[in-house]
Protein backbone atom coordinates (compact mmCIF):
# COMPACT_ATOMS: atom_id res chain seq x y z
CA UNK A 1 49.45 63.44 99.48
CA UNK A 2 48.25 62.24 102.83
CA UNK A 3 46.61 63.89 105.58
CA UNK A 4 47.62 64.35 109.06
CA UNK A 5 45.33 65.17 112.30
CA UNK A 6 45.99 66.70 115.59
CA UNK A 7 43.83 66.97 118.69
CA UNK A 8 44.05 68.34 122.19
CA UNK A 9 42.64 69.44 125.19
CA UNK A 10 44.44 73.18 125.50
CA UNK A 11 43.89 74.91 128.99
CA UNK A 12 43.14 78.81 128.69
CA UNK A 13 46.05 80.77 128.47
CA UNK A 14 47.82 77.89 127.21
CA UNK A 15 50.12 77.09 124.04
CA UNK A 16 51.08 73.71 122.29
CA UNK A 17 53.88 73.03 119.63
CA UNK A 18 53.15 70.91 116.53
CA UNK A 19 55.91 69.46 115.20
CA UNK A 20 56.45 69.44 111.43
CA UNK A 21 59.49 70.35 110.34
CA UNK A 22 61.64 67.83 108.53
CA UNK A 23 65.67 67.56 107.53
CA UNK A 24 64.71 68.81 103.91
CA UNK A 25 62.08 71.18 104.33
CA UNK A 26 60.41 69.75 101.01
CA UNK A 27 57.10 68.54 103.23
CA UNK A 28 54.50 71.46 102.87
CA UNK A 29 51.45 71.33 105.09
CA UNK A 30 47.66 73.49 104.15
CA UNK A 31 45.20 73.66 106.66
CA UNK A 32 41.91 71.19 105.40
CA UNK A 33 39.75 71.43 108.97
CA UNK A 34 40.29 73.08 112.03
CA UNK A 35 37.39 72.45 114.46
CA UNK A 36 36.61 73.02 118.41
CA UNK A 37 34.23 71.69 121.37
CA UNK A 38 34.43 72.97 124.83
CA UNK A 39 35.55 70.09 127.36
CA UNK A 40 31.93 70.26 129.09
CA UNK A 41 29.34 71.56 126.51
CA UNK A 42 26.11 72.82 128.36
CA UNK A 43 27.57 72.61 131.23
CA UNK A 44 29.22 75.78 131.92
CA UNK A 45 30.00 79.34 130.59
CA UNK A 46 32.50 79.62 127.84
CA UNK A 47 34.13 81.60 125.10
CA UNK A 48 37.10 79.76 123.85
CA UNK A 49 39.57 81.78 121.24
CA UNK A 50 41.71 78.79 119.65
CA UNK A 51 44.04 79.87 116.89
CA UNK A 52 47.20 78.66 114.81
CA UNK A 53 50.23 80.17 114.81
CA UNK A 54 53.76 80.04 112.64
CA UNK A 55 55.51 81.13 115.69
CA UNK A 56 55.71 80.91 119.14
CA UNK A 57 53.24 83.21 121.11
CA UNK A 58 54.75 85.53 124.29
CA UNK A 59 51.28 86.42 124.57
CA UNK A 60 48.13 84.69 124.88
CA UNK A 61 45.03 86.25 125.04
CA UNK A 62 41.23 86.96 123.28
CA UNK A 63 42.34 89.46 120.21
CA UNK A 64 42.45 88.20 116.54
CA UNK A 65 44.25 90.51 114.23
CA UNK A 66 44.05 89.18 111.03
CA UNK A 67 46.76 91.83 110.12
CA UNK A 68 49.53 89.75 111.58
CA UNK A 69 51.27 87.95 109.28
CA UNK A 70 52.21 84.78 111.31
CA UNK A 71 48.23 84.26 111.99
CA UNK A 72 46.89 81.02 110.48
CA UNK A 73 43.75 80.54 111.90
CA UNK A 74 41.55 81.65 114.66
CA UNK A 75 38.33 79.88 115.45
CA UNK A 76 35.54 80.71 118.31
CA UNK A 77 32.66 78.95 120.19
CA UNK A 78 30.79 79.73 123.15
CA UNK A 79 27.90 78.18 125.07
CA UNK A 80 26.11 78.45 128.45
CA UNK A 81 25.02 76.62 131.00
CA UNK A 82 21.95 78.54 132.43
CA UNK A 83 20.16 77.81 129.13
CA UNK A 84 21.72 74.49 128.11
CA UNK A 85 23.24 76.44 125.47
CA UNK A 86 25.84 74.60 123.28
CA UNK A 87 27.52 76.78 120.93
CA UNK A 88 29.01 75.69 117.19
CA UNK A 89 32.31 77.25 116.35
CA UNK A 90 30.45 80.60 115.45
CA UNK A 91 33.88 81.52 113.36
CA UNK A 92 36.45 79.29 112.10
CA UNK A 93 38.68 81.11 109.53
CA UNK A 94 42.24 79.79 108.26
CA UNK A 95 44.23 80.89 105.37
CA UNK A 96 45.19 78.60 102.60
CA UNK A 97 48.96 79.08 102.95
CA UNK A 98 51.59 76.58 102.69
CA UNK A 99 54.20 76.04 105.59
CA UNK A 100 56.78 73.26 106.34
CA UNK A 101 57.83 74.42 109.61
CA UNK A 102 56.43 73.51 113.36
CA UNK A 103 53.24 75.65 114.10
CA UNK A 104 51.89 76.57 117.59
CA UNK A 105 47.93 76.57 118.69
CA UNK A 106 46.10 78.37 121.91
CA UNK A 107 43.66 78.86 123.57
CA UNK A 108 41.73 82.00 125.74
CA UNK A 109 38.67 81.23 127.20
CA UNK A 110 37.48 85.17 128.34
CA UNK A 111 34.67 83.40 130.43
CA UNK A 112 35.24 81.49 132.86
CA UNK A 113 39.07 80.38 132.12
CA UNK A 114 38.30 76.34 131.12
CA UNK A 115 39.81 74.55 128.41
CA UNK A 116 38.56 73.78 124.89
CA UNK A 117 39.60 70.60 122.49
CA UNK A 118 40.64 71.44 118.62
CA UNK A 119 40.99 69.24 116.14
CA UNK A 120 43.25 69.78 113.45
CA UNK A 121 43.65 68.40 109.51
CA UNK A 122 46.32 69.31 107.16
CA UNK A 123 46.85 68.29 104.00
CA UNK A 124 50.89 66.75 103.35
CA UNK A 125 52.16 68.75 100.30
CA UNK A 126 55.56 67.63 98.23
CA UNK A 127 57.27 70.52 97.94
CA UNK A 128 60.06 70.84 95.52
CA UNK A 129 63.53 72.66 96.01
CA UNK A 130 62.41 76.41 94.80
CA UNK A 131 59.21 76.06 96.44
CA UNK A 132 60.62 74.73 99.66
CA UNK A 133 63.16 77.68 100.05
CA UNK A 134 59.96 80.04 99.00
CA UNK A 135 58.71 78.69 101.58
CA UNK A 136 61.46 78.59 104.20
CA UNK A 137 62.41 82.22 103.14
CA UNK A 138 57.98 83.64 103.96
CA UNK A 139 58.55 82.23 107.42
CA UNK A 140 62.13 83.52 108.19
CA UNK A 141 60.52 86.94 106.86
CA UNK A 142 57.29 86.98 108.92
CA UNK A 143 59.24 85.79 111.93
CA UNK A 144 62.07 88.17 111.91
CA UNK A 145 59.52 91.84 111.15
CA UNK A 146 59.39 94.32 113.60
């Protein structure tokens, strides 16, 4: 199918929604790109932690467990401005899994608290009706664990 991109500029400690879900559930998204770049590269100090959730954060902050189950993808750059240093995204890890509901991203700068820009791709996927329910069913599951 098609492709759809997102971008922002996410302030540290922050948390944004992307909406996706439809009426019918049968519209499957997979992660192609997820990139970042600090707002000011070379200018300051930075460590931004961006990642992608299924569900809503209560917490924001610098730790990546790749154990939780409602992780999508967690990405990390860092630069400097004593030495003109402009960091790459050192890491940028996402799973291949398919989800047709709304997804959250944010973002931890452990630095110097500034915000980063991310810029998302995911593919479109037609789901059909057994693979839409599998899907529906994963995220109820991996939203309602204790």
């Amino acid at each position: 199918m098609s492709i759809k991109t997102f971008r922002g500029l996410l302030e540290s400690g922050a948390q944004e929604r992307i909406r996706l879900e439809t009426l019918d559930g049968k519209t499957g998204y997979r992660i192609k790109k997820f990139e970042l770049i600090a707002r000011k590269p070379g200018t300051t100090d930075y460590e931004h932690i961006v990642k992608l959730f299924s569900i809503k954060q209560t917490v924001i902050d610098e730790e990546i467990n790749f154990s939780e189950m409602t992780l999508l993808a967690a990405g990390f750059t860092e630069g400097g401005a004593a030495t003109n240093f402009i960091g790459n995204p050192l890491s940028v890890i996402f799973d291949s899994v398919t989800f047709n509901q709304d997804i959250f991203v944010t973002q931890f700068d452990s630095k110097s608290a500034l915000p980063c820009n991310y810029y998302l791709e995911l593919e479109q996927i037609r789901l059909d009706d057994v693979e839409a329910t599998a899907v529906i069913l994963k995220n109820f599951r991996n939203t309602n664990t204790v």
